[in-house]
C-alpha atoms as a PDB file:
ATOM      1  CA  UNK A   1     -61.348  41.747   9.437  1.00  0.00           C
ATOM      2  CA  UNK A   2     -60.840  40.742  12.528  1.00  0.00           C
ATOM      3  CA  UNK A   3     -61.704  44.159  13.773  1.00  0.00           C
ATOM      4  CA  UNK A   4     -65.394  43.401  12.467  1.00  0.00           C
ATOM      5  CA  UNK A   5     -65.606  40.376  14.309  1.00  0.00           C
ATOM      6  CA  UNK A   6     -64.855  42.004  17.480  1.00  0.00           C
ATOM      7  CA  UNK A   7     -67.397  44.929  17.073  1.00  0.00           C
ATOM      8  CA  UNK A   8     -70.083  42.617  16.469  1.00  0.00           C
ATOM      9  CA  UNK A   9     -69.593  40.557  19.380  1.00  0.00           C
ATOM     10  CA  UNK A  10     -69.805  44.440  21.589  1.00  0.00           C
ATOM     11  CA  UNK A  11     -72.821  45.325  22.726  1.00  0.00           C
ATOM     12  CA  UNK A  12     -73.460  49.018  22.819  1.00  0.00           C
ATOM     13  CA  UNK A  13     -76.966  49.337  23.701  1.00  0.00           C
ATOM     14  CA  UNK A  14     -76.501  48.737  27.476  1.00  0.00           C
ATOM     15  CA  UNK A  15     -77.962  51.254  29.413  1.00  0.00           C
ATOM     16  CA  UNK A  16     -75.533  53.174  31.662  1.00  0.00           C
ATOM     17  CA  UNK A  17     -72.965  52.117  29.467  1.00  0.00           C
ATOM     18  CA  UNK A  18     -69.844  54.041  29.425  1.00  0.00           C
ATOM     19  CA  UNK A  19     -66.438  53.979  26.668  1.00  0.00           C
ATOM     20  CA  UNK A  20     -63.609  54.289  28.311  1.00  0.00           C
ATOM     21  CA  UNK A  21     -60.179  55.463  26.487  1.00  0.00           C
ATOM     22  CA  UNK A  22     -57.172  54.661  28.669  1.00  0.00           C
ATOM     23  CA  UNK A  23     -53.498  55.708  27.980  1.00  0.00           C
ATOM     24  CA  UNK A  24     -50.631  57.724  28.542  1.00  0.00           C
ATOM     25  CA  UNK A  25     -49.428  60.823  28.028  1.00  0.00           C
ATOM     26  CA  UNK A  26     -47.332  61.519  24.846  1.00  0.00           C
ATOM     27  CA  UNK A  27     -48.568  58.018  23.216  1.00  0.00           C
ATOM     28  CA  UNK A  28     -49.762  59.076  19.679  1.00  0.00           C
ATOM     29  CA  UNK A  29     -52.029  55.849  19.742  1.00  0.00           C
ATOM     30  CA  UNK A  30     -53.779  56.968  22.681  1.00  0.00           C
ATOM     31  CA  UNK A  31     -54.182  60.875  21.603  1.00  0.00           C
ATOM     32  CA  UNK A  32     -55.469  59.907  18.700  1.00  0.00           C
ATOM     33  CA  UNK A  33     -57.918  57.587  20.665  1.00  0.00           C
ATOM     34  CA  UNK A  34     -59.011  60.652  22.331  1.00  0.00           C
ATOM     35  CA  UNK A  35     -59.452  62.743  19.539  1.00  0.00           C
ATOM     36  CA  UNK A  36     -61.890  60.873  17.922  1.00  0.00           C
ATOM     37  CA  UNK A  37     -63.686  59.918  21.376  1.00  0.00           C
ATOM     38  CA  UNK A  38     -64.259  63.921  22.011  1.00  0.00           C
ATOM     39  CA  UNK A  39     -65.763  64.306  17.939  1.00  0.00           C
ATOM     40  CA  UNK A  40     -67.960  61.019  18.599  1.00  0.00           C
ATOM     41  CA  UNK A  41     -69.179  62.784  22.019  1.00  0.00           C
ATOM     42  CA  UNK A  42     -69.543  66.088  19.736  1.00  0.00           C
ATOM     43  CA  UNK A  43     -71.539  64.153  16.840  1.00  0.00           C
ATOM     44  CA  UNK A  44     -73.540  61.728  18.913  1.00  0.00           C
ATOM     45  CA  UNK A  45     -74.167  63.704  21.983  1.00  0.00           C
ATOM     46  CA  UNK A  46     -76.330  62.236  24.356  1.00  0.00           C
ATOM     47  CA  UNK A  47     -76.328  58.709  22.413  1.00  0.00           C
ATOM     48  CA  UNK A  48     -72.799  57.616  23.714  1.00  0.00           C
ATOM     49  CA  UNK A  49     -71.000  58.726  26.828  1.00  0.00           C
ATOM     50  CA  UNK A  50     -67.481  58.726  27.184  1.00  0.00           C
ATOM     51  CA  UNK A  51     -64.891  59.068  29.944  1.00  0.00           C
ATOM     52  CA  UNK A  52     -60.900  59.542  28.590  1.00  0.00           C
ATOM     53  CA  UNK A  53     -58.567  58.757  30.999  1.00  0.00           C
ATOM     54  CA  UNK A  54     -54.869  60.073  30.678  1.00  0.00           C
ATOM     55  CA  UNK A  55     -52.330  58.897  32.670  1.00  0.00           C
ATOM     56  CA  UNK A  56     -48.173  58.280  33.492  1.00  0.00           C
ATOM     57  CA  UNK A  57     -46.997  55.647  31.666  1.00  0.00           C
ATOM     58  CA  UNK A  58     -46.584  53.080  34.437  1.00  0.00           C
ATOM     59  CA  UNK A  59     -49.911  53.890  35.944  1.00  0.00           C
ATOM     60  CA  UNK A  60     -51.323  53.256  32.642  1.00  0.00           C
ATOM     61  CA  UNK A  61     -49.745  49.509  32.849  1.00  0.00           C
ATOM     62  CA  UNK A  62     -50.807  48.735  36.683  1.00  0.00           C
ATOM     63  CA  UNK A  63     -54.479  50.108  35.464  1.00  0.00           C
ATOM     64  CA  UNK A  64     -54.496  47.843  32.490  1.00  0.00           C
ATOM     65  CA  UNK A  65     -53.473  44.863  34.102  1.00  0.00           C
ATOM     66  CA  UNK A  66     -56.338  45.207  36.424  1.00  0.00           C
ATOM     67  CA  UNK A  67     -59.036  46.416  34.331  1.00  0.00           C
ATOM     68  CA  UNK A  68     -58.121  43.360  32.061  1.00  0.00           C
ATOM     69  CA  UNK A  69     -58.534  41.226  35.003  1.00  0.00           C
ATOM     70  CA  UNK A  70     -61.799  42.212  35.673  1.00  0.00           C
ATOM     71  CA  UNK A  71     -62.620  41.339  32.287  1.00  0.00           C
ATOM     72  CA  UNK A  72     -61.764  38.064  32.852  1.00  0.00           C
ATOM     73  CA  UNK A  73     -58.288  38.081  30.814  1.00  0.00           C
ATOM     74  CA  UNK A  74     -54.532  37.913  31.505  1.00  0.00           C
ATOM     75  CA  UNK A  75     -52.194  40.684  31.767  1.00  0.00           C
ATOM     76  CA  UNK A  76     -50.755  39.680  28.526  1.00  0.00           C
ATOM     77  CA  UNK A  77     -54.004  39.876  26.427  1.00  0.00           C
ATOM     78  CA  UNK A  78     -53.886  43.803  25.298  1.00  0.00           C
ATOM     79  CA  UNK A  79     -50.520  45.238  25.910  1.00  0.00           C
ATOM     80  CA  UNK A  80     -50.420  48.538  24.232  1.00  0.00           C
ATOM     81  CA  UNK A  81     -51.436  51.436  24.499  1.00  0.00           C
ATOM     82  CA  UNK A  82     -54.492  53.135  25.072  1.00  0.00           C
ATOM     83  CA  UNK A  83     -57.045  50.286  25.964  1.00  0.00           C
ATOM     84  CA  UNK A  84     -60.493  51.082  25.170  1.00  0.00           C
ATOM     85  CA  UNK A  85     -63.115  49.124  27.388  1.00  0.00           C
ATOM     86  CA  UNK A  86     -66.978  50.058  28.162  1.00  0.00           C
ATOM     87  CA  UNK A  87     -68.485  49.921  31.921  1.00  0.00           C
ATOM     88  CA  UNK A  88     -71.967  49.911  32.757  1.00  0.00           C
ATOM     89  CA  UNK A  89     -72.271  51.426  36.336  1.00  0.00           C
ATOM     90  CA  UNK A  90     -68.716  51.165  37.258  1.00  0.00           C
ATOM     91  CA  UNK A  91     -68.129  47.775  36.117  1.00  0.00           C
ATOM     92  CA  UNK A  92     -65.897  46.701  33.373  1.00  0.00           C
ATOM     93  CA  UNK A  93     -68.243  44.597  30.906  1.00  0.00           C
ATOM     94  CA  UNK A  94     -66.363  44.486  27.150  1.00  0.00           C
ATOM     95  CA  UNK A  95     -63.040  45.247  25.786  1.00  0.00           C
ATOM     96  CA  UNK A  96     -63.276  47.150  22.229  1.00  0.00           C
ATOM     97  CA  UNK A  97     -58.942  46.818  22.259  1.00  0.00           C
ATOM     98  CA  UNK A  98     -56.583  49.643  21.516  1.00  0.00           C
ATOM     99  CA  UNK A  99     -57.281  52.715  19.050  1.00  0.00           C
ATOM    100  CA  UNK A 100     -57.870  50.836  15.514  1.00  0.00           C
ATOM    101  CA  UNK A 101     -60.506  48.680  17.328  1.00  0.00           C
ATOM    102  CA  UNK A 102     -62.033  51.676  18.857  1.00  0.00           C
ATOM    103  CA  UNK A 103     -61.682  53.397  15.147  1.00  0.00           C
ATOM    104  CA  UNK A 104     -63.162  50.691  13.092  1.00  0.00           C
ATOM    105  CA  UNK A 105     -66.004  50.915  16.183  1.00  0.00           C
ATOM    106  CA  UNK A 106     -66.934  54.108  15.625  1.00  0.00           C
ATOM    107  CA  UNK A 107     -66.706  53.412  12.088  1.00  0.00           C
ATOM    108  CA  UNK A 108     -69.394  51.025  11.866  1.00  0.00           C
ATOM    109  CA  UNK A 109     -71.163  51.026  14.815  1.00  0.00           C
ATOM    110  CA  UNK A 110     -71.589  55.432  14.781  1.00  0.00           C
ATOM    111  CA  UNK A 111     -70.755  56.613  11.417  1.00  0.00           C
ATOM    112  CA  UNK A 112     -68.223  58.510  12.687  1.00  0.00           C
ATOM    113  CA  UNK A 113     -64.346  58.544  11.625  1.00  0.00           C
ATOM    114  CA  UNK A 114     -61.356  60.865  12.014  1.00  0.00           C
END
């Protein structure tokens, strides 16, 4: 439920607006991210652009820390792995959360699942 409440506080209309899927390498959480991500690209096309980002573990961290920053939250507020955010023009705007929020997103918001 709480899920729900997340994805309809995220706007996904913004123009220029990207999904980003961040993680590491060998993190079943994040590949499965990434699956879905490439079949929502494959169903939706055009409608939704996406950018997956895969990287060592403690790169991962020092990126998340500082993408959460610039979305106005603590270090502490997502801590696992992948962390699924959108940008519009290079800017951080929204945090979706790791890959059941992105799931249940894609879910509701695209009709798509895995």
């Amino acid at each position: 439920f709480v899920y729900y409440f997340k994805i309809s506080t995220i706007n996904m209309s913004a123009k220029d607006q990207i999904i980003h899927i961040t993680g590491f390498h060998n993190c079943p959480h994040f590949e499965r991210a990434a699956e879905l991500a490439k079949k929502l690209k494959e169903e939706k096309g055009d409608e939704v652009e996406i950018k997956i980002e895969e990287t060592d573990r403690d790169t991962f961290h020092e990126n998340r820390k500082k993408t959460l920053a610039k979305l106005g939250h603590n270090e502490d507020y997502h801590k696992t792995c992948p962390l699924v955010f959108t940008t519009v023009r290079n800017v951080p705007q929204q945090i979706i959360g790791g890959a059941d929020a992105f799931t249940n997103l894609c879910k509701v918001e695209y009709h798509v699942g895995i």
